[in-house]
C-alpha atoms as a PDB file:
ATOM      1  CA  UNK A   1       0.000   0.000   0.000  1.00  0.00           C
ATOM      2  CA  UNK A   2       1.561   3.440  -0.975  1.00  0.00           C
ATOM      3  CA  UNK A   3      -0.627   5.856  -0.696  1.00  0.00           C
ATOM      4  CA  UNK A   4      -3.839   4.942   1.559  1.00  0.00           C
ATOM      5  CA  UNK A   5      -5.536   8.037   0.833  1.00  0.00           C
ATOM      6  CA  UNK A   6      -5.993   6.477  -3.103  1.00  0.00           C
ATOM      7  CA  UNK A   7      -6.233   2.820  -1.569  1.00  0.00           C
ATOM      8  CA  UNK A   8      -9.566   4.637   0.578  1.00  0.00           C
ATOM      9  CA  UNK A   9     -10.976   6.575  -2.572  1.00  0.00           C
ATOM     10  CA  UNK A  10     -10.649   3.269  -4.847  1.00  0.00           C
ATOM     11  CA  UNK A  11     -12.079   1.665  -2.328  1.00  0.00           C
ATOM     12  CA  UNK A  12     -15.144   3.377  -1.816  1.00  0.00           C
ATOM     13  CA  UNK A  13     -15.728   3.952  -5.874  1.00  0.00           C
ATOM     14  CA  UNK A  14     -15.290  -0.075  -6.322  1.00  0.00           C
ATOM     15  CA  UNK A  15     -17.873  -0.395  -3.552  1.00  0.00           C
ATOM     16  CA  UNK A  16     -20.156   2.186  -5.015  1.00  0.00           C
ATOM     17  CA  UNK A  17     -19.725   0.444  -8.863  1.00  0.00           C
ATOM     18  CA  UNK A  18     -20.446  -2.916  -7.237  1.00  0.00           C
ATOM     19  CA  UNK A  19     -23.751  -1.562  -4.935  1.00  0.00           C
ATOM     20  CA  UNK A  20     -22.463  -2.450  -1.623  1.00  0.00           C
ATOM     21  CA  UNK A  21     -24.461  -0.952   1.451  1.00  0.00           C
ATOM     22  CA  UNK A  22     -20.877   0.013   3.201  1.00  0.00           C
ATOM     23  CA  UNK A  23     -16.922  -0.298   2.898  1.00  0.00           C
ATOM     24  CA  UNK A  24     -14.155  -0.586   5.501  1.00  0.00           C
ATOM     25  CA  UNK A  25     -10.780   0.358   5.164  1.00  0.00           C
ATOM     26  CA  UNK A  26      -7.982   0.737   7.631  1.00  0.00           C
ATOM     27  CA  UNK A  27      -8.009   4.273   9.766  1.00  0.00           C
ATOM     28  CA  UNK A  28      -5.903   6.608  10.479  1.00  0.00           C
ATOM     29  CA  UNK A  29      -6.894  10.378  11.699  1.00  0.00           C
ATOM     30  CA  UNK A  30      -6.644  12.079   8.067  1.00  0.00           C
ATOM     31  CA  UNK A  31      -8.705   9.201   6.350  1.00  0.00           C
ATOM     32  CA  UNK A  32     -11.249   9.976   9.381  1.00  0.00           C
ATOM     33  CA  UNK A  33     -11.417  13.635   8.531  1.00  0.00           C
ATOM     34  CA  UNK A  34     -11.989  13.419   4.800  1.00  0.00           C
ATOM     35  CA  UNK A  35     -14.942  10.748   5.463  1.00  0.00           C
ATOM     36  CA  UNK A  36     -16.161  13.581   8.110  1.00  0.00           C
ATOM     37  CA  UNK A  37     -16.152  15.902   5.376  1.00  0.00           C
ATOM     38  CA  UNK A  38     -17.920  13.412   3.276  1.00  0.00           C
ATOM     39  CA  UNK A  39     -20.657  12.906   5.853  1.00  0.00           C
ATOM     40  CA  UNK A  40     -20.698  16.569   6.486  1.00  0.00           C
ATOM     41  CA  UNK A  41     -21.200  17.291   3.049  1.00  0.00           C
ATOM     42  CA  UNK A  42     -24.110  14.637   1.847  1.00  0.00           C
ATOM     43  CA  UNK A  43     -21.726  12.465   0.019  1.00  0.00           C
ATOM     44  CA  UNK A  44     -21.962   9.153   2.551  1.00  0.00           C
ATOM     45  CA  UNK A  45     -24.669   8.338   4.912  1.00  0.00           C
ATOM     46  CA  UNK A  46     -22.265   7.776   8.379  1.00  0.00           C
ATOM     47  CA  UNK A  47     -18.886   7.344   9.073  1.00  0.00           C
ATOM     48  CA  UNK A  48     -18.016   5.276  12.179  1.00  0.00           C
ATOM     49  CA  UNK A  49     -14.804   4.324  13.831  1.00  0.00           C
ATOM     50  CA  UNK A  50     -14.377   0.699  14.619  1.00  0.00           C
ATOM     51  CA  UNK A  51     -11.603  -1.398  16.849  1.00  0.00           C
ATOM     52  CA  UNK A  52     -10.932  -5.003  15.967  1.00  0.00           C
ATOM     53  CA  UNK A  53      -8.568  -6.934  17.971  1.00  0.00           C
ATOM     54  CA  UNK A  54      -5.717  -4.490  17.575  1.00  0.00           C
ATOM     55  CA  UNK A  55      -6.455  -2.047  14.959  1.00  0.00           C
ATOM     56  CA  UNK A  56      -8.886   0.276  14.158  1.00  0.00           C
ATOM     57  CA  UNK A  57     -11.082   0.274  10.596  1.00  0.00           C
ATOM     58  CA  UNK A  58     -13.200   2.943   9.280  1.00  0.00           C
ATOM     59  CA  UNK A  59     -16.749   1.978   8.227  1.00  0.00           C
ATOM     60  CA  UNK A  60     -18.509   4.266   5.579  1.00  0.00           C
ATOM     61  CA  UNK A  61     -22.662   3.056   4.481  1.00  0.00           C
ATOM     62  CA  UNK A  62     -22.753   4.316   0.746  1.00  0.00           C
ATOM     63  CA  UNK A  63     -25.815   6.675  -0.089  1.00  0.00           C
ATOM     64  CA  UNK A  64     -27.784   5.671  -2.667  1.00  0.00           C
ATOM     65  CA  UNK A  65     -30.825   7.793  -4.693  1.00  0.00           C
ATOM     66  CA  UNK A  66     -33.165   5.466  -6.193  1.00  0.00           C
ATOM     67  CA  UNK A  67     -34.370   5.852  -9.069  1.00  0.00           C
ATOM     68  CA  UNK A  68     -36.919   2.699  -8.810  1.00  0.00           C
ATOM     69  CA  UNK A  69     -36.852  -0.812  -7.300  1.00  0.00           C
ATOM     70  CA  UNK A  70     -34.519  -2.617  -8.844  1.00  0.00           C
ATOM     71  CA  UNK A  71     -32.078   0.450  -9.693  1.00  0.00           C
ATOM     72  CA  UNK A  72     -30.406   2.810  -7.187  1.00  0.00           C
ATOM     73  CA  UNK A  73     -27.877   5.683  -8.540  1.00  0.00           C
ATOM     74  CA  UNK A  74     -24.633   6.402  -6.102  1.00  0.00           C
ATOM     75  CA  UNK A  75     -24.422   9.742  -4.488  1.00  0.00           C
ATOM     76  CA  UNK A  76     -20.723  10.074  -5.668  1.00  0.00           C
ATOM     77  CA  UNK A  77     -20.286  10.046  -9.252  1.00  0.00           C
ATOM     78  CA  UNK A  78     -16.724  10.505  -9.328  1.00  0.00           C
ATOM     79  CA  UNK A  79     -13.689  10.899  -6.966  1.00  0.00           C
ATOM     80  CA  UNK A  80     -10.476  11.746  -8.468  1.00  0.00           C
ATOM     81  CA  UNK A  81      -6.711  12.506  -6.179  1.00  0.00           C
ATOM     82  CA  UNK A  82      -5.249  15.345  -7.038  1.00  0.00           C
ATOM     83  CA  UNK A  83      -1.819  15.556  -5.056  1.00  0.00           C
ATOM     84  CA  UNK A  84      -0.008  12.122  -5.531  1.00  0.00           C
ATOM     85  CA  UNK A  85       2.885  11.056  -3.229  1.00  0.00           C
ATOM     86  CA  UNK A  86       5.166  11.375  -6.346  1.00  0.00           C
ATOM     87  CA  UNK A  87       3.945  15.143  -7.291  1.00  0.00           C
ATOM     88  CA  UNK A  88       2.748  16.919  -4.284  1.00  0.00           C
ATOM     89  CA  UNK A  89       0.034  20.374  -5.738  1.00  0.00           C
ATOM     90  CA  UNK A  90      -0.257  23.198  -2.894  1.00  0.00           C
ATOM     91  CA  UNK A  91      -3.030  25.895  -4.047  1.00  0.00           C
ATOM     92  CA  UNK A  92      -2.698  29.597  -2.306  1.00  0.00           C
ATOM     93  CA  UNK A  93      -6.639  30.597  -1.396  1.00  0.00           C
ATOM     94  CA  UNK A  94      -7.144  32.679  -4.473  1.00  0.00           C
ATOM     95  CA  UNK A  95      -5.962  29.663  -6.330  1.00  0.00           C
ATOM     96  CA  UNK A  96      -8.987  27.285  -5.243  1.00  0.00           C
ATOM     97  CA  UNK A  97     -11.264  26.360  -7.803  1.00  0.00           C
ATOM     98  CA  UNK A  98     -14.470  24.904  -8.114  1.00  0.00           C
ATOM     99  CA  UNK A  99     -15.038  21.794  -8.582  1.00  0.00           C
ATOM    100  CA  UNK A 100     -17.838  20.401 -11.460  1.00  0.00           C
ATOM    101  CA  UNK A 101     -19.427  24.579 -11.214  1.00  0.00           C
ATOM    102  CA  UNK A 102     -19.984  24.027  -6.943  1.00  0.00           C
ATOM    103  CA  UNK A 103     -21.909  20.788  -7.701  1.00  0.00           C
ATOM    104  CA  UNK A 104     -17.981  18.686  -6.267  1.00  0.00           C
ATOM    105  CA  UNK A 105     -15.931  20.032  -3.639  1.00  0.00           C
ATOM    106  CA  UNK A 106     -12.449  19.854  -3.294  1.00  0.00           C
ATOM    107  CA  UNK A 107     -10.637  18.623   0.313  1.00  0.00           C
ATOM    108  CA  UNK A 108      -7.564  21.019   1.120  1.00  0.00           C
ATOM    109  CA  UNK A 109      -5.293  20.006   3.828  1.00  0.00           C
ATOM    110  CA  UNK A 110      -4.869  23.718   5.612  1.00  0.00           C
ATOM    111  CA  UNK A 111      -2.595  24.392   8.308  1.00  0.00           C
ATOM    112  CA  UNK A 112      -6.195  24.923  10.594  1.00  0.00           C
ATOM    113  CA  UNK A 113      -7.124  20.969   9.310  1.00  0.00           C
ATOM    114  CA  UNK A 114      -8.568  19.400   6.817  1.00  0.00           C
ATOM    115  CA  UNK A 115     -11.442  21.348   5.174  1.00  0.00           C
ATOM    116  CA  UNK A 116     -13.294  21.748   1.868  1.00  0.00           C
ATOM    117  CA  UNK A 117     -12.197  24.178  -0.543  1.00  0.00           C
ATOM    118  CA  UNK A 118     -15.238  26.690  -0.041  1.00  0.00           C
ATOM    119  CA  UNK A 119     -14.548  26.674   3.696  1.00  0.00           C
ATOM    120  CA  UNK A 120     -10.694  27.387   3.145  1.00  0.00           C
ATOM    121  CA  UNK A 121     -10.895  30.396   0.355  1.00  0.00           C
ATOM    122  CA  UNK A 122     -13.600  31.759   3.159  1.00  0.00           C
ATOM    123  CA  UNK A 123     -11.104  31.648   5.786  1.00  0.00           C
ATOM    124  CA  UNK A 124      -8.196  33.009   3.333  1.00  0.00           C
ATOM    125  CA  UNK A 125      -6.181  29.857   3.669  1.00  0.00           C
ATOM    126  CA  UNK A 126      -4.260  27.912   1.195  1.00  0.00           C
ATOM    127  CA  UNK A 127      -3.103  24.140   1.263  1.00  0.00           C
ATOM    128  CA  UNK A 128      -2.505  20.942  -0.102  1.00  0.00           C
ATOM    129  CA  UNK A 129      -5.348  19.667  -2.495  1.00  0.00           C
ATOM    130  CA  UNK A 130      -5.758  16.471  -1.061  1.00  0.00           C
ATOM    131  CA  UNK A 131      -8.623  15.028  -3.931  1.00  0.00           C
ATOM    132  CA  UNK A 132     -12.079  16.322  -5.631  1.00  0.00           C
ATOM    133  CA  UNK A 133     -15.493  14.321  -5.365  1.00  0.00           C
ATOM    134  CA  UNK A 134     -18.550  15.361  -7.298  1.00  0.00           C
END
């Protein structure tokens, strides 16, 4: 595993493709704030923390809209990293863009946290552009 923040976002856009209920991946504290974010932001339906034996997983349950009874569309239609372990892309705040015309949002690591990219240009802060989801 190199780079668990692309392991957790192919993850959860396998799970969506396949129309599983909920995916688990390992945690760790910034994996926990982007699915916050997701929560926060209508993406997922919860986000829990979990301990087995001696590590701790992260369990997200998908959101669905359905469109009738056999066929459900996911909320997520697309999730995409941006700054790579190889090629690291740091935005000042008058650099943050929208994402999909405000229907996405981006996830900036700022040195207040991670946040979205609306909530960091409001605050005047710049960062490193962790992924996009729309």
């Amino acid at each position: 595993m190199l780079d668990p923040i692309a392991e957790m976002l192919t993850r959860i856009r396998n799970a969506q493709t396949a129309g599983h209920s909920d995916v688990v991946f390992a945690a760790s504290k910034l994996k926990m704030a982007i699915s916050n974010i997701l929560e926060k932001e209508g993406f997922v339906e919860s986000v829990s923390k979990e301990k087995q034996e001696s590590f701790e997983n992260i369990r997200i349950a998908l959101k669905y809209y359905k469109l009738s009874n056999t066929k459900k569309l996911p909320a997520i239609k697309g999730l995409r990293r941006i700054s790579k372990q190889g090629q690291r892309i740091y935005v000042k705040n008058k650099e943050i863009r929208s994402v999909k015309n405000n229907f996405g949002i981006s996830i900036i690591s700022t040195p207040k946290g991670v946040m979205t990219g609306f909530e960091a240009r409001k605050l005047g802060l710049g960062g490193e552009v962790i992924c996009e989801i729309w």
